[in-house]
Protein backbone atom coordinates (compact mmCIF):
# COMPACT_ATOMS: atom_id res chain seq x y z
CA UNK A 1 -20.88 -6.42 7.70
CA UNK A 2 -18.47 -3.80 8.88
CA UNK A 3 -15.82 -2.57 5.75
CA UNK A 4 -11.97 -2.62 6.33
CA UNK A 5 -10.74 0.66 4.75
CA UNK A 6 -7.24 0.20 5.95
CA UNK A 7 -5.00 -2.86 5.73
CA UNK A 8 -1.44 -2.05 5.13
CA UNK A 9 0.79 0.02 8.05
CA UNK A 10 1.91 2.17 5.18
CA UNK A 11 -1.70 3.09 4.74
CA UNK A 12 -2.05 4.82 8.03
CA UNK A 13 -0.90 7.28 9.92
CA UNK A 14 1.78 6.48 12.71
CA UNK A 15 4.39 8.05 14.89
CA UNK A 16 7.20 5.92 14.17
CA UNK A 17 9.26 5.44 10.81
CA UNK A 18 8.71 1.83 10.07
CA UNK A 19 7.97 1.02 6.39
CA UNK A 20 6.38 -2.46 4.52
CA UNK A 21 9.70 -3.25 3.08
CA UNK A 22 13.33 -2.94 3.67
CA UNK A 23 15.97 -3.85 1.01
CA UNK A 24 19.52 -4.87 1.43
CA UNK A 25 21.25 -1.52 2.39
CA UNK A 26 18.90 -1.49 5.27
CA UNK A 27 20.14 -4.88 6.77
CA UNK A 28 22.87 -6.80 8.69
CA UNK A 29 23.68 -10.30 9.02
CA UNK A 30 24.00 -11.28 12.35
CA UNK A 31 25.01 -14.66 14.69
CA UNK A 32 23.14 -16.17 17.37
CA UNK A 33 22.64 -14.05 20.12
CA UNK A 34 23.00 -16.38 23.03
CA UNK A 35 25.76 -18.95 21.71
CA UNK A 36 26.96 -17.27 18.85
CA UNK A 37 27.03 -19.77 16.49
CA UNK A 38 25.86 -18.76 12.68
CA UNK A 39 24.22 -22.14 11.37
CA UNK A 40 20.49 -21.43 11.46
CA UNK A 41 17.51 -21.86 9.21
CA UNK A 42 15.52 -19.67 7.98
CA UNK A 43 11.49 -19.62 9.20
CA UNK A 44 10.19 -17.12 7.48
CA UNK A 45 11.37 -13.53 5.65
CA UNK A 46 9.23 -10.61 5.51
CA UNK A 47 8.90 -6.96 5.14
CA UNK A 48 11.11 -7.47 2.02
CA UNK A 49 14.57 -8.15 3.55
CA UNK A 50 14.24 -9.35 6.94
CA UNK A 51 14.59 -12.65 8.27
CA UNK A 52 13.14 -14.96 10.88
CA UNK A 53 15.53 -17.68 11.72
CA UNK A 54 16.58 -20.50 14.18
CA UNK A 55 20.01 -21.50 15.50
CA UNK A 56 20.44 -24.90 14.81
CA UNK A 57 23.06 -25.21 17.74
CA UNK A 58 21.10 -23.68 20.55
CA UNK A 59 17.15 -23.31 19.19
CA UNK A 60 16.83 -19.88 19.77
CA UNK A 61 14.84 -17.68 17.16
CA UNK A 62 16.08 -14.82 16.34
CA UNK A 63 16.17 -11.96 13.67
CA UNK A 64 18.84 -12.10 10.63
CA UNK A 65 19.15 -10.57 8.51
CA UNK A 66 17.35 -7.44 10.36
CA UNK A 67 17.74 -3.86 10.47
CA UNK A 68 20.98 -2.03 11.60
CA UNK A 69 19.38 0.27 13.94
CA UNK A 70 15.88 -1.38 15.25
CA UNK A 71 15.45 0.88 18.06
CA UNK A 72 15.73 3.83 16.19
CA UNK A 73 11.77 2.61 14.41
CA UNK A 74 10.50 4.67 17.21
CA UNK A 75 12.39 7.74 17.41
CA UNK A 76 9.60 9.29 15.55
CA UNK A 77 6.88 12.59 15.45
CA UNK A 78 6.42 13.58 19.43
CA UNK A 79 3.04 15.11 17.50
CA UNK A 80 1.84 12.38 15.93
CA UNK A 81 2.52 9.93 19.24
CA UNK A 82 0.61 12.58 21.34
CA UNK A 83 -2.13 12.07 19.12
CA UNK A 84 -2.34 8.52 19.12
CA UNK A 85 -2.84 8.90 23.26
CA UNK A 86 -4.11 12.44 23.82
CA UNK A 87 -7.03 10.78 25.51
CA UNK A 88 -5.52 8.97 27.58
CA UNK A 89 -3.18 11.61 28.71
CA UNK A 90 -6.51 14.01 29.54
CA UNK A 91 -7.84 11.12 31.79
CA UNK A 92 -10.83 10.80 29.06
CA UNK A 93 -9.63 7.10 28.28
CA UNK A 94 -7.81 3.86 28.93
CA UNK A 95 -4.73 2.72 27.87
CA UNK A 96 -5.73 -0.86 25.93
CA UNK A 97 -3.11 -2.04 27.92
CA UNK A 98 -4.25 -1.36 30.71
CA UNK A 99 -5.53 -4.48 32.00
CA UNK A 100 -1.77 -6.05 31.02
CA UNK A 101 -0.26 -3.46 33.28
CA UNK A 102 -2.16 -4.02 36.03
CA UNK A 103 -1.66 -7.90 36.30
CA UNK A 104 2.29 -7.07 35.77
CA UNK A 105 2.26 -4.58 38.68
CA UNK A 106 0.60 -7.16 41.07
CA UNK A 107 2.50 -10.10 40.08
CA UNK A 108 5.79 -7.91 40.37
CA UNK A 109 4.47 -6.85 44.16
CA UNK A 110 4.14 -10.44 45.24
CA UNK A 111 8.14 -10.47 45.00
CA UNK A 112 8.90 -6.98 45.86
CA UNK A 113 6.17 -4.52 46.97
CA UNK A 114 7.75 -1.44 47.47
CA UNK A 115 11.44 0.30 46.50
CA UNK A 116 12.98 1.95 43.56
CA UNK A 117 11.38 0.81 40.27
CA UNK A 118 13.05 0.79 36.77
CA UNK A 119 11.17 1.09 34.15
CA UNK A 120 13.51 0.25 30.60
CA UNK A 121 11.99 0.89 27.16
CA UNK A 122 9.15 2.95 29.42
CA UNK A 123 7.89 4.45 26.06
CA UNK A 124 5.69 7.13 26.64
CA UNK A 125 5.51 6.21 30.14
CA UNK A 126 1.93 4.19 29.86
CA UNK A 127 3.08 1.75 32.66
CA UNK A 128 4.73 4.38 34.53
CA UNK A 129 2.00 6.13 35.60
CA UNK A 130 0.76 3.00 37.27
CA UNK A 131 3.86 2.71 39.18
CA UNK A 132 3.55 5.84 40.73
CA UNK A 133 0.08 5.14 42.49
CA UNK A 134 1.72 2.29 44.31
CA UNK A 135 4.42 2.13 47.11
CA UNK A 136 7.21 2.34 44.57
CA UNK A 137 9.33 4.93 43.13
CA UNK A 138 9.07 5.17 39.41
CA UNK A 139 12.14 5.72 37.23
CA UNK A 140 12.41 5.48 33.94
CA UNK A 141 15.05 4.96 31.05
CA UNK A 142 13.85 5.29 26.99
CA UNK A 143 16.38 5.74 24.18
CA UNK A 144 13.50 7.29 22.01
CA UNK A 145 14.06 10.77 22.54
CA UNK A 146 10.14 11.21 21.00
CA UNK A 147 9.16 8.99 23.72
CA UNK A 148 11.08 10.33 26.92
CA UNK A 149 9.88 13.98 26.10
CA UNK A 150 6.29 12.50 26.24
CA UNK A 151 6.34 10.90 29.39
CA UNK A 152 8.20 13.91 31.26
CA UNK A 153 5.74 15.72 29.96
CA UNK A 154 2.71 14.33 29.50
CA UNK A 155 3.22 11.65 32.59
CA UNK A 156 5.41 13.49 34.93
CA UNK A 157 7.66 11.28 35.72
CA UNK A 158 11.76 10.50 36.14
CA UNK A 159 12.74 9.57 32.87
CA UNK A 160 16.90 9.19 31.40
CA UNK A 161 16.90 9.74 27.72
CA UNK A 162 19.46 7.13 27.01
CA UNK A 163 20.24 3.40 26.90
CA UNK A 164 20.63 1.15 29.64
CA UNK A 165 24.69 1.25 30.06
CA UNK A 166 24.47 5.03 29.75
CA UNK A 167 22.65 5.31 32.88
CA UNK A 168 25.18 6.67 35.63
CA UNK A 169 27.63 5.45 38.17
CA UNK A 170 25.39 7.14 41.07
CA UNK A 171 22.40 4.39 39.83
CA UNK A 172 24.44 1.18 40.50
CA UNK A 173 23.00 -1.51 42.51
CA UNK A 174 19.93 1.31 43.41
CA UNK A 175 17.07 -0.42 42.08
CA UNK A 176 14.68 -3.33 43.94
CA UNK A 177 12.84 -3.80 40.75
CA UNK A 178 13.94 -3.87 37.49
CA UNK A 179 10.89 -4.30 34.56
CA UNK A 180 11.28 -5.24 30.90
CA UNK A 181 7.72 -5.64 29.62
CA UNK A 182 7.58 -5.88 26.20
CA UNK A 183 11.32 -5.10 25.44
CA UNK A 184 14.00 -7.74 25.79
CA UNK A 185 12.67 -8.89 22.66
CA UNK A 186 13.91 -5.53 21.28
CA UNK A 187 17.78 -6.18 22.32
CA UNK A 188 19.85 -7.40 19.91
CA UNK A 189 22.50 -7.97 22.14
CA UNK A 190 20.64 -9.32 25.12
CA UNK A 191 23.60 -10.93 27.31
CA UNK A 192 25.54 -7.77 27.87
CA UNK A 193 22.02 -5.80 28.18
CA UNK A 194 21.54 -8.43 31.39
CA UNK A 195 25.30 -7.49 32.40
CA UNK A 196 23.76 -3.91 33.00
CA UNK A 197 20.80 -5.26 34.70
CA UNK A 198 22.96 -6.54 36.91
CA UNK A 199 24.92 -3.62 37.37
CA UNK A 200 21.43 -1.54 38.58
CA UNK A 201 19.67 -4.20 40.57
CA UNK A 202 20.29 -4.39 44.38
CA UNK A 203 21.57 -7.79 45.84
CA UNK A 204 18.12 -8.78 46.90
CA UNK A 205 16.34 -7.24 43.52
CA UNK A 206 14.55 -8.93 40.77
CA UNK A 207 14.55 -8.62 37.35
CA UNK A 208 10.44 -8.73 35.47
CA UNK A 209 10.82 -9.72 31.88
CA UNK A 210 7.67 -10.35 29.88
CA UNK A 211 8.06 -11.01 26.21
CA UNK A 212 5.50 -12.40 23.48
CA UNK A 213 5.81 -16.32 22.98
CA UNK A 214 8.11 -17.14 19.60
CA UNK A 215 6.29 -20.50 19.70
CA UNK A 216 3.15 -18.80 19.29
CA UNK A 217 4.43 -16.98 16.17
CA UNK A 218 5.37 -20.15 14.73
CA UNK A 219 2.65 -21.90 15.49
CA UNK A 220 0.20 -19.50 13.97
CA UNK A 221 2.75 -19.36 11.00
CA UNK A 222 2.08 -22.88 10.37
CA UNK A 223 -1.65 -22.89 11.12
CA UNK A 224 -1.69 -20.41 8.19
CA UNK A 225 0.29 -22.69 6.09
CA UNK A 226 -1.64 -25.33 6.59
CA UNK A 227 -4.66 -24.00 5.24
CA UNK A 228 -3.54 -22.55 2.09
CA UNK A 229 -2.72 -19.11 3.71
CA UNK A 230 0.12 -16.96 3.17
CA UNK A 231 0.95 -15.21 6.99
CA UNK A 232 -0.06 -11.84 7.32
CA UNK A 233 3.23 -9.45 6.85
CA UNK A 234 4.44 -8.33 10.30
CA UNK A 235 3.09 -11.50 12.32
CA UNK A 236 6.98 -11.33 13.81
CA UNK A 237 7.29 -8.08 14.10
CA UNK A 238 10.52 -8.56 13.02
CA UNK A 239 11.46 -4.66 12.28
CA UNK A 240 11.65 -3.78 15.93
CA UNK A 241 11.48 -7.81 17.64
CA UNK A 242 14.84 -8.84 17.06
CA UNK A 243 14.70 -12.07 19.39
CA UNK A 244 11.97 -14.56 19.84
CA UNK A 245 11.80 -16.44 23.15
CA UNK A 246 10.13 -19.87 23.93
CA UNK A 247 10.08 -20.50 27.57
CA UNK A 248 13.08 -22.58 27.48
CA UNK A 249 15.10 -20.58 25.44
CA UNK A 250 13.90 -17.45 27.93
CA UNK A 251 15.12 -19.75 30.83
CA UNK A 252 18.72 -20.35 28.88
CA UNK A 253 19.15 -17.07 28.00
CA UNK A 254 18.86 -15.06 31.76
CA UNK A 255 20.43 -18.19 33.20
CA UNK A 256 23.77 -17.33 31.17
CA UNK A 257 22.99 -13.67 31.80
CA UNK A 258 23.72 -14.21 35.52
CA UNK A 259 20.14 -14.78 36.96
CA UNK A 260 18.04 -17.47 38.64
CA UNK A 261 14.46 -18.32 37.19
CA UNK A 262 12.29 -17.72 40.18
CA UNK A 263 9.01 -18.33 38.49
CA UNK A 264 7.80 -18.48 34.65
CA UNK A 265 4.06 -17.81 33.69
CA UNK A 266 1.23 -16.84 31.25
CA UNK A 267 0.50 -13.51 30.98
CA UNK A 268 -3.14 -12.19 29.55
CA UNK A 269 -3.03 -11.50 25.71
CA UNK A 270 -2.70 -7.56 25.27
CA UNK A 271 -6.23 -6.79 22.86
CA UNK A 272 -4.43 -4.68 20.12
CA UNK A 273 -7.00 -1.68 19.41
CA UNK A 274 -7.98 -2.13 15.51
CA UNK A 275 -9.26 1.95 14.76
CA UNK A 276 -6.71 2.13 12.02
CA UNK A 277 -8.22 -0.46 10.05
CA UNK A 278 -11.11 1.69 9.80
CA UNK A 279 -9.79 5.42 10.20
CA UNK A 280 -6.52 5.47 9.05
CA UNK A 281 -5.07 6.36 12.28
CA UNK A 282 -3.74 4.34 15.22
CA UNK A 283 -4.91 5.41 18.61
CA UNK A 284 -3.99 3.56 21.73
CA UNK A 285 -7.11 3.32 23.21
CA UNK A 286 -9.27 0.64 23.04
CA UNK A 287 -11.30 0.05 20.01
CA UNK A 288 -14.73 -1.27 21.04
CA UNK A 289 -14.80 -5.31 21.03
CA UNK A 290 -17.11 -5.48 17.81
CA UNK A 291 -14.85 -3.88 15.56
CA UNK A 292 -12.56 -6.65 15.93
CA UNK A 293 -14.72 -9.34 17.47
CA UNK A 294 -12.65 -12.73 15.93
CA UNK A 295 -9.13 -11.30 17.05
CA UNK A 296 -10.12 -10.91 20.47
CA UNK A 297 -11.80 -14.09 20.97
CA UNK A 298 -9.01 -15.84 19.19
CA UNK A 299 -6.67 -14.81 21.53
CA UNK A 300 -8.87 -14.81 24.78
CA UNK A 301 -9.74 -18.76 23.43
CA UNK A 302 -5.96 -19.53 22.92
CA UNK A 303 -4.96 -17.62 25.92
CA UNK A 304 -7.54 -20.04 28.46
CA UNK A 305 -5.46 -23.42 26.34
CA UNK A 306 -2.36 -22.55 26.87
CA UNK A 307 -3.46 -23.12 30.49
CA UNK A 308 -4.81 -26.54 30.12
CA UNK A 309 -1.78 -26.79 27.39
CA UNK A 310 0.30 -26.34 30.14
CA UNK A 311 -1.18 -28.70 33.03
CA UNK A 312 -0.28 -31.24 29.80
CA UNK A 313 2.87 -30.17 29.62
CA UNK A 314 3.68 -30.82 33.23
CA UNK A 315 4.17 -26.89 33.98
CA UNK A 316 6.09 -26.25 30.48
CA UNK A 317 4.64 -22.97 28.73
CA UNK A 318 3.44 -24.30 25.04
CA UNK A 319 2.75 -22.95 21.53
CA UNK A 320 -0.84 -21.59 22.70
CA UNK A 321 0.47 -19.02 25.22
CA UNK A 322 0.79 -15.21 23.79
CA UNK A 323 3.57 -14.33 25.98
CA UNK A 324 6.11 -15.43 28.46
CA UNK A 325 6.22 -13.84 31.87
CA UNK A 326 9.55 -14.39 34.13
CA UNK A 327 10.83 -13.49 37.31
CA UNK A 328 14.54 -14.18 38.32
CA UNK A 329 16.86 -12.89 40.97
């Protein structure tokens, strides 16, 4: 029976700066971020001061309290990141996301096969340098300034150190494809963030968002609960996942941000690697599937229902799915 040395984030070592709790001074009350409106209840609270709620108006889930500067979790050690990926980077290993990637490049190329490509929140450039093997042009933008040296560096790509309404005049209305996978659930202020979207796309572009399912989080929340079982801390994520989507609160939210749902979907769970349960260090290639054997059959069960959940559902995304993938125009 393999032993768990490691069980806490604080007990291992990590690029960013995010810590097990956060107290008052760290925080910032805030309303909901698609109608505004501050009557919510509260689903859950962890890493000491944070929040999970719901807006009782509009059902969106959302974080509040949470921290003042999220993004700023991964403006960490450019050392410490390289480490976590310097086999990847020397071609000696996969990226556990890998598969993920792949599926997100060929559903984006049913829509739009070739043009400029933009990248936001590209990180250390991980889906980047799939981009550039294909018939697009790969651009990308990262506030992190940790994370845009890395990919310049280390992936050799086009990458703006800033946030999206920093990027310049000369990039309006340039790109055919702009991606966020895995980051409009970062945005605290998502409906001006979709103003600049708009400002970069082309007329005929489309916009890829793929963000984990909210429902999921709750419903494993509650499946917890049910048994006698306190949630593990960070099931929300809620230092650096500010908003949770459902897929009808996804469909609401780019629908007042100025875009048309052209398709919503399931996309495969991503197999988190588990080596810092066992050496104190997180590296982003996979771990092998025995080292964390329940987790990714857990998922890869619940990933195959919410397909059938969804044929139930008459073509509704349910609590089973891990994530929510949307195109719009």
């Amino acid at each position: 029976m393999p032993l768990n040395l490691i069980h806490e984030s604080a007990d291992y070592e990590r690029g960013g700066t995010q810590k097990d709790h956060y107290g008052a001074d760290d925080v910032v009350e805030v309303p909901c971020p698609l109608c505004g409106s501050g009557d919510r209840e509260e689903l859950y609270r962890e890493y000491g001061a944070i929040g999970i709620c719901r807006c009782r108006q509009c059902s969106l889930m959302y974080v509040s309290p949470r921290l003042k500067a999220p993004e700023q979790v991964y403006w960490g050690d450019v050392e410490k990141y390289v480490e976590e990926s310097r086999l990847i980077f020397k071609g000696k290993a996969a990226h556990h996301r890998d598969p993920n990637y792949i599926e997100e490049l060929d559903t984006i190329a049913r829509y739009k096969p070739v043009g400029r490509f933009l990248d936001v929140g590209c990180n250390m450039g991980m889906l980047l340098r799939h981009i550039k093997t294909r018939k697009w042009t790969a651009v990308g933008v990262e506030p992190s300034p940790s994370f845009a040296k890395i990919a310049r560096e280390w992936q050799g790509v086009q990458v703006y150190n800033c946030f999206l309404h920093e990027l310049p005049a000369s990039e309006e209305h340039s790109f055919d494809v702009v991606a966020l996978s895995d980051v409009f659930e970062h945005i605290c202020d998502p409906l001006p963030f979709l103003g600049e979207v708009r400002r970069l796309l082309r007329d005929d572009g489309i916009l890829y968002v793929k963000v984990p399912n909210g429902a999921w989080n709750l419903f494993k929340q509650r499946a917890m609960a049910a048994m006698g079982r306190k949630p593990s801390q960070g099931i929300w994520d809620s230092y650096e996942h500010v908003v949770h989507y459902t897929d009808r609160t996804l469909r609401k939210m780019l629908a007042a941000g100025g875009f048309e749902v052209v398709s919503i979907s399931i996309g495969k769970p991503i197999q988190i690697p588990s080596w810092h349960h066992y050496v104190g260090q997180y590296y982003q290639y996979p771990s092998p599937w025995l080292m964390d054997w329940k987790h990714h059959l857990v998922r890869s069960v619940f990933y195959r229902l919410s397909q059938v959940e969804r044929v139930a559902r008459f073509g509704a995304i349910g609590a089973f799915a891990p994530n929510i993938v949307a195109i719009a125009r």
